[in-house]
N, C-alpha and C. Protein backbone atom coordinates (compact mmCIF):
# COMPACT_ATOMS: atom_id res chain seq x y z
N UNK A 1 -42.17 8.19 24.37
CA UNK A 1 -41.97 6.84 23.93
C UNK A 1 -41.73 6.85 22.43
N UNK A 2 -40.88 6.26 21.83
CA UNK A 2 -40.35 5.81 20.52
C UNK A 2 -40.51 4.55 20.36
N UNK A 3 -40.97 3.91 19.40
CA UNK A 3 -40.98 2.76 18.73
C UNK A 3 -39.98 2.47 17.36
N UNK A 4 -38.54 2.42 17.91
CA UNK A 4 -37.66 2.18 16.41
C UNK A 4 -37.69 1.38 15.66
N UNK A 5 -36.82 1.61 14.91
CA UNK A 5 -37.12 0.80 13.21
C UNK A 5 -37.12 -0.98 13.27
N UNK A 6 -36.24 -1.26 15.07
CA UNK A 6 -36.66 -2.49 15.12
C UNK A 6 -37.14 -3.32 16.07
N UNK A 7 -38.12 -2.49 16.11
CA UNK A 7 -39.52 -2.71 16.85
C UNK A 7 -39.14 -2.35 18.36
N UNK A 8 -38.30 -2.26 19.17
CA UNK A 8 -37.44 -1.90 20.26
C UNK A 8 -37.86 -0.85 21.14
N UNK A 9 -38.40 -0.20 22.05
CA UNK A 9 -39.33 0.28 22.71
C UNK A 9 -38.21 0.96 23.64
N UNK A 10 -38.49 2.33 23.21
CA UNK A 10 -37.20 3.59 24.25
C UNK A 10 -38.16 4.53 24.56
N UNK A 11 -37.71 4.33 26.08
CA UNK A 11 -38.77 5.49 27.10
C UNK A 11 -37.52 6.17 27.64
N UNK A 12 -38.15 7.66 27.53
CA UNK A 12 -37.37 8.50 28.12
C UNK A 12 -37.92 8.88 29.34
N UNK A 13 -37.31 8.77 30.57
CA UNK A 13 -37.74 8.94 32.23
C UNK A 13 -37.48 10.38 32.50
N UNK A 14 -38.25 11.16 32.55
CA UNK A 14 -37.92 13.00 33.08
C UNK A 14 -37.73 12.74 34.67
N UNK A 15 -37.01 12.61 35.10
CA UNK A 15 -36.78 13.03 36.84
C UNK A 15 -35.95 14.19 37.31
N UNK A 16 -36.15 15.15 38.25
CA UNK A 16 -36.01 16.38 38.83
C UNK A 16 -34.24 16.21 38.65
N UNK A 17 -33.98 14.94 39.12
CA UNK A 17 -32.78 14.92 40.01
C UNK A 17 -31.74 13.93 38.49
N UNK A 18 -30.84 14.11 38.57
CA UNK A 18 -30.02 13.02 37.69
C UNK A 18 -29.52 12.23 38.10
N UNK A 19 -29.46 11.11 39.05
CA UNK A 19 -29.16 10.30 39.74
C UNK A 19 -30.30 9.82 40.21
N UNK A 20 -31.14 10.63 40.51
CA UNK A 20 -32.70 10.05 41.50
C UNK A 20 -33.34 9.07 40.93
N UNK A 21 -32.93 8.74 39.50
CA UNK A 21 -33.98 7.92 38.43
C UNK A 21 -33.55 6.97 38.87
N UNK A 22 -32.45 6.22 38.94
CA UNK A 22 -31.96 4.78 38.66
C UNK A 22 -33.09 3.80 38.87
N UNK A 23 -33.19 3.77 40.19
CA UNK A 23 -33.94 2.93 41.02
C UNK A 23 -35.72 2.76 40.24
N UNK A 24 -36.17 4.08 39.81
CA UNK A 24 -37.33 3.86 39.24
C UNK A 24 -37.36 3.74 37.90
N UNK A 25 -36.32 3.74 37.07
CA UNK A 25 -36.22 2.97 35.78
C UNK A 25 -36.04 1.61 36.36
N UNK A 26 -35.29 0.82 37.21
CA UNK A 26 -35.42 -0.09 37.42
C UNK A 26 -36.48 -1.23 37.73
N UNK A 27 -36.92 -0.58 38.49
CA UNK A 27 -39.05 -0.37 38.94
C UNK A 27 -39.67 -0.88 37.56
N UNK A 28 -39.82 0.37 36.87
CA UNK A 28 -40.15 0.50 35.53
C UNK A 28 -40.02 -0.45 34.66
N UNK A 29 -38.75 -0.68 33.93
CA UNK A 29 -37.98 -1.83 33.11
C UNK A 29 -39.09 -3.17 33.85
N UNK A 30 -39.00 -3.88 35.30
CA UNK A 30 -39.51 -4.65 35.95
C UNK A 30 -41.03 -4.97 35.37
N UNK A 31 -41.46 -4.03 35.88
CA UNK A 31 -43.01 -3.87 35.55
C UNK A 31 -43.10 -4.17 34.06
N UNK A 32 -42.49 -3.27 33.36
CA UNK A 32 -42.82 -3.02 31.60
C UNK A 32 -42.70 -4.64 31.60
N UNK A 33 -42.05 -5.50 31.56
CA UNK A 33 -41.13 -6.80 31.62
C UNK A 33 -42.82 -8.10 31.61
N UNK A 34 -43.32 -7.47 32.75
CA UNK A 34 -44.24 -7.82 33.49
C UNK A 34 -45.41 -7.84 32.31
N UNK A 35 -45.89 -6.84 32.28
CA UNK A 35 -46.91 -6.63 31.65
C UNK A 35 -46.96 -6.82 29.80
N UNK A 36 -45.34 -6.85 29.24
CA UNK A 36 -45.38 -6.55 27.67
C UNK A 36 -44.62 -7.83 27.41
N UNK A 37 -44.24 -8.67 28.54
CA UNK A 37 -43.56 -9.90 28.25
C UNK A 37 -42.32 -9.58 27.67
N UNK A 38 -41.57 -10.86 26.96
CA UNK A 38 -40.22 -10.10 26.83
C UNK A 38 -39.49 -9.66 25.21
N UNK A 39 -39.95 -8.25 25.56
CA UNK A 39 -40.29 -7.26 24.77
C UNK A 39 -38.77 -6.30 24.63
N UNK A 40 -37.61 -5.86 24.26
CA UNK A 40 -36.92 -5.01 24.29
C UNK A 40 -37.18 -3.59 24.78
N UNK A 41 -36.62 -2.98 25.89
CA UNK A 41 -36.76 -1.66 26.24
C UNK A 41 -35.90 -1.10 27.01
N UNK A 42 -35.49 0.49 26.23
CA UNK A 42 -34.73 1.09 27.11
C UNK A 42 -35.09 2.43 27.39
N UNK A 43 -34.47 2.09 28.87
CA UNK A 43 -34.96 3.58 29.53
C UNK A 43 -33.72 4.25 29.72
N UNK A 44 -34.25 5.27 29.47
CA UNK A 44 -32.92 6.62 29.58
C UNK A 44 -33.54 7.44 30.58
N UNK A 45 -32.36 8.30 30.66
CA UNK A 45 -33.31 9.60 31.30
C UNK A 45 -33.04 10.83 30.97
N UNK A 46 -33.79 11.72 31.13
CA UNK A 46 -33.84 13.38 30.34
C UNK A 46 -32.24 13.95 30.37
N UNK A 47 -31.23 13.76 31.65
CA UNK A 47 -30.50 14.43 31.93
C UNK A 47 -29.38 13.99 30.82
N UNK A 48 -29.73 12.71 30.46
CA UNK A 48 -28.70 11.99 29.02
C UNK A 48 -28.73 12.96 28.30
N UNK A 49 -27.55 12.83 27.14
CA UNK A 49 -27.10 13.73 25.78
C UNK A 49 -27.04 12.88 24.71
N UNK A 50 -27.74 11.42 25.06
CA UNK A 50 -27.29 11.23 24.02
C UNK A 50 -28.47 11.10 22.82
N UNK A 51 -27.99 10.63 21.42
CA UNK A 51 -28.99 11.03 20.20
C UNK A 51 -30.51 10.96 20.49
N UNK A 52 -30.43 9.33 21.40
CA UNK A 52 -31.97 8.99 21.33
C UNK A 52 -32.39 9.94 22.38
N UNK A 53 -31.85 10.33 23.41
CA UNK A 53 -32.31 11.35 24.38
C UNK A 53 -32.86 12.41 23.86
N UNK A 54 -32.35 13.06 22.87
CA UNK A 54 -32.68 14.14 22.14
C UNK A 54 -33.96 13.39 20.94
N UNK A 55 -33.75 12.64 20.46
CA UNK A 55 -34.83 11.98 19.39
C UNK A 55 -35.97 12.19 20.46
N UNK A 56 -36.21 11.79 21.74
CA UNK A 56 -37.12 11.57 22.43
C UNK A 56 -37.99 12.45 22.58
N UNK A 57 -37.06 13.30 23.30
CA UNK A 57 -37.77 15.15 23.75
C UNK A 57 -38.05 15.45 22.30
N UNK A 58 -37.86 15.46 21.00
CA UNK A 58 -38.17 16.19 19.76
C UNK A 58 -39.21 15.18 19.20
N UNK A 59 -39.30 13.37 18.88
CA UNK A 59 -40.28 13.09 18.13
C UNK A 59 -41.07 12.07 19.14
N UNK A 60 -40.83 12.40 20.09
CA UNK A 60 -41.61 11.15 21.08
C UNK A 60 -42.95 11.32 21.52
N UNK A 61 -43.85 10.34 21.77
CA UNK A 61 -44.89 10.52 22.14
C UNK A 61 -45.26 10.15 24.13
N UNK A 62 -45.17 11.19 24.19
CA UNK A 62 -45.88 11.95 25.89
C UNK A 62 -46.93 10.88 26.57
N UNK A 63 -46.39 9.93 27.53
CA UNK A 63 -46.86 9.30 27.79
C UNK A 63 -47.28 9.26 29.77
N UNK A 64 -48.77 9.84 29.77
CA UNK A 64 -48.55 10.79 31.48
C UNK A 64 -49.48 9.39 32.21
């Protein structure tokens, strides 16, 4: 999990499969929605290339 510079909340989703995530980021996003009210957040997932994907795996905090 990252907290960016404007205030914006990016979770990175590790799933086995690269396609298998959709549905449980969707889940996810739902719930987060639920519980943090309406709060900005994006979910990616590990198999992405892109910057924040990589920001994630290098300065993110491990959230089990």
């Amino acid at each position: 999990m990252i907290i960016n510079a404007r205030g914006d909340i990016d979770l990175l989703l590790r799933t086995p499969q690269s396609n298998g995530g959709i549905l449980k980021r969707i889940r996810m996003a739902a719930r987060l929605k639920e519980l943090l009210g309406d709060q900005k957040i994006d979910i990616i997932g590990d198999h992405e290339t892109s910057v924040v994907a990589r920001e994630a795996l290098s300065k993110g905090i491990l959230l089990q």
